[in-house]
C-alpha atoms as a PDB file:
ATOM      1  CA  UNK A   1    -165.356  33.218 113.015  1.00  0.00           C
ATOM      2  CA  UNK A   2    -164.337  31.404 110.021  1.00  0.00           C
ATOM      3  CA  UNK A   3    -167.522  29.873 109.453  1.00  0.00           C
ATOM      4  CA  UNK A   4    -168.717  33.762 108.912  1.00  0.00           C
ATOM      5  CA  UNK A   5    -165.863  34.446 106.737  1.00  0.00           C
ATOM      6  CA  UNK A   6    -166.544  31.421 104.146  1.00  0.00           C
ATOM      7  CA  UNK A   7    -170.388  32.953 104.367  1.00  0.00           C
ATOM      8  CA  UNK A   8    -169.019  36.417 102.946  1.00  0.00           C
ATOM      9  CA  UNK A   9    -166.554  35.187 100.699  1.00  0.00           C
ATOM     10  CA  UNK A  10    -169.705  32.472  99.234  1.00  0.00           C
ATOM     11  CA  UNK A  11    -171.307  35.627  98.980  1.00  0.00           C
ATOM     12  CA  UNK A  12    -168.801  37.632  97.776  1.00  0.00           C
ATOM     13  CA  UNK A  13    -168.503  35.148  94.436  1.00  0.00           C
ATOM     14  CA  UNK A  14    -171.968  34.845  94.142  1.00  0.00           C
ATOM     15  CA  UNK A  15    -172.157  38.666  93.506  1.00  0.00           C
ATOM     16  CA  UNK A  16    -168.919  38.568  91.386  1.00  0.00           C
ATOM     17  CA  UNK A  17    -170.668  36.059  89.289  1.00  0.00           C
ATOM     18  CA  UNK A  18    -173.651  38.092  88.824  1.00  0.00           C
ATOM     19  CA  UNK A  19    -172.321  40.563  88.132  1.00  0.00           C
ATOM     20  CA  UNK A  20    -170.473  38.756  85.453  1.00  0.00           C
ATOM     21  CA  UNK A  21    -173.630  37.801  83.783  1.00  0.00           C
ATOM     22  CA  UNK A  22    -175.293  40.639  83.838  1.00  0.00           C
ATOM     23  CA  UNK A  23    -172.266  42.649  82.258  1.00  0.00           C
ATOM     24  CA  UNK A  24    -172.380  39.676  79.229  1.00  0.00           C
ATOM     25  CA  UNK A  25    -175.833  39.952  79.231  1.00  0.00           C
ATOM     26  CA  UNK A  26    -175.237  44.071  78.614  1.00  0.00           C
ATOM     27  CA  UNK A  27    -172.931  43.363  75.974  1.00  0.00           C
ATOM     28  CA  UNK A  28    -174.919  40.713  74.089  1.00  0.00           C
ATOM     29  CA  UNK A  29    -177.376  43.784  73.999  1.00  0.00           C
ATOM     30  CA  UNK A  30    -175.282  45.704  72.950  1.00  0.00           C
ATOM     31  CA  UNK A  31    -174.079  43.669  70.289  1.00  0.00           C
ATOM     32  CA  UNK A  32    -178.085  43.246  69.432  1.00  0.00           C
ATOM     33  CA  UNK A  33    -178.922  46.540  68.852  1.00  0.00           C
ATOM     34  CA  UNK A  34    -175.766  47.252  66.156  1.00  0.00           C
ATOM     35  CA  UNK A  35    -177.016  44.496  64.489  1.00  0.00           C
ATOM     36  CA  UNK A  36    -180.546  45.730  64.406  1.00  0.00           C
ATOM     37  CA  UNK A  37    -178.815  49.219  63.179  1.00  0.00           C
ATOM     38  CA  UNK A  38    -177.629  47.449  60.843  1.00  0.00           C
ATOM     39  CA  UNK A  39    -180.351  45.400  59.293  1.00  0.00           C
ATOM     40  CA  UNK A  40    -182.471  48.506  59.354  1.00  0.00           C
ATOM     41  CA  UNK A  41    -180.028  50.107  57.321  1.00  0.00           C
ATOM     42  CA  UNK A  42    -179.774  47.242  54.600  1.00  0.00           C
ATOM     43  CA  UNK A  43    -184.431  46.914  55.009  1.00  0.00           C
ATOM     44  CA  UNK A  44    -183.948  50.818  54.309  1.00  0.00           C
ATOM     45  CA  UNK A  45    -182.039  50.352  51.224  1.00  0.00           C
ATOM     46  CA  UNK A  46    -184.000  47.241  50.047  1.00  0.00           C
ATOM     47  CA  UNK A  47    -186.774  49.004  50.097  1.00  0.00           C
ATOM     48  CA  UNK A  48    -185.735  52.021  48.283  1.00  0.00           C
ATOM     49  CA  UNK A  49    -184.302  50.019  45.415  1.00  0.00           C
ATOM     50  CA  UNK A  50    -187.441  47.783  44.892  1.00  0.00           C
ATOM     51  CA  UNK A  51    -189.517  50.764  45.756  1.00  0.00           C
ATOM     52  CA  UNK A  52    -188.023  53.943  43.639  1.00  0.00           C
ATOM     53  CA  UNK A  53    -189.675  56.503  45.833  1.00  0.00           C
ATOM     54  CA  UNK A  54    -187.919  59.323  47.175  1.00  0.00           C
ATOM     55  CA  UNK A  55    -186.566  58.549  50.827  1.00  0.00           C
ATOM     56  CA  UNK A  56    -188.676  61.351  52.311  1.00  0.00           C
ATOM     57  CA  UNK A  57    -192.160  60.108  51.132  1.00  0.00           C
ATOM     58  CA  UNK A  58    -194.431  58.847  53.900  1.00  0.00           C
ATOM     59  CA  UNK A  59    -195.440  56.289  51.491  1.00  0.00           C
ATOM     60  CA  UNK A  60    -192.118  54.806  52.007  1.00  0.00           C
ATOM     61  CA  UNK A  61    -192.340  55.080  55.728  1.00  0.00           C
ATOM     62  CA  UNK A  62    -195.599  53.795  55.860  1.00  0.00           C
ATOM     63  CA  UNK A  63    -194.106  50.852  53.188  1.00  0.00           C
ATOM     64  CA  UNK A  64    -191.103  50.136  55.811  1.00  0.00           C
ATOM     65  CA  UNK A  65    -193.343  50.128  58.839  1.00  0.00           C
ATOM     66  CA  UNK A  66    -195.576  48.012  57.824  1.00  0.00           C
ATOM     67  CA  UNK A  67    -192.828  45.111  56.525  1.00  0.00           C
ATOM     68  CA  UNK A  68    -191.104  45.448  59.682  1.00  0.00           C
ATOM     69  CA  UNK A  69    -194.037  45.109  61.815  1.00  0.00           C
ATOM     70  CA  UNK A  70    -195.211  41.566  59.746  1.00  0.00           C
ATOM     71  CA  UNK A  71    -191.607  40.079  60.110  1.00  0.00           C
ATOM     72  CA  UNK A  72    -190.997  40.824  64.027  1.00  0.00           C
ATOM     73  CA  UNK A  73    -194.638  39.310  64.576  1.00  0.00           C
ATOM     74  CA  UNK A  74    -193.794  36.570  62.829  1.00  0.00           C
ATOM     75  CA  UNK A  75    -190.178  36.427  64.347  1.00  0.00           C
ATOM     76  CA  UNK A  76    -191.915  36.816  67.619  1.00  0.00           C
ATOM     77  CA  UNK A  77    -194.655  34.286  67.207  1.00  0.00           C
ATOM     78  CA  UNK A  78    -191.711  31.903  66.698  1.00  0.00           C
ATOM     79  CA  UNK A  79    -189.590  32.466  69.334  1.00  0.00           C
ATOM     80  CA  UNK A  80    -192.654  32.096  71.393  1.00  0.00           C
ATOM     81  CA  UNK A  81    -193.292  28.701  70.104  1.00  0.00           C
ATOM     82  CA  UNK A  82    -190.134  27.703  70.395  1.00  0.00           C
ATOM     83  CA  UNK A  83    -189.699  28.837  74.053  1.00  0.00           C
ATOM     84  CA  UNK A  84    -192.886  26.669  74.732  1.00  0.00           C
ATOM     85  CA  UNK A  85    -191.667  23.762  73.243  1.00  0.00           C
ATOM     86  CA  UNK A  86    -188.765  24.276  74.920  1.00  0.00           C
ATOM     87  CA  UNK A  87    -190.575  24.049  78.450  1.00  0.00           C
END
């Protein structure tokens, strides 16, 4: 019987534990995406103060998309090198 116990109470920690890391790993996330609010908000700005164009032009979307979308591939074509060379 005690043999069975120490099996649920190994058990039991490796779920606490887990669960620990997935709930850091949430939070991280979380603490991810208000910093991505936040450099969108300061790209935004930078963007309408080298670009004068009225907010609502799709000029200026089009302007912000397209920055955005050459610095995360090149963001993501270095974490994937680095996770390689990491290996």
């Amino acid at each position: 019987m005690s043999n069975r116990l120490q099996k649920i109470k190994e058990e039991a920690k490796s779920i606490q534990n887990e669960v620990r890391e997935r709930t850091l790993g949430l939070i991280l996330a979380a603490f991810g995406l208000v910093a991505g609010l936040a450099w969108n908000s300061a790209v935004t700005s930078l963007i309408q103060y080298l670009f004068p164009l009225s907010t609502g032009t799709i000029i200026a979307k089009f302007v912000y998309a397209l920055m955005m979308t050459a610095v995360l591939a090149v963001l993501a074509y270095g974490l994937q090198k680095f996770q390689k060379n990491k290996q």
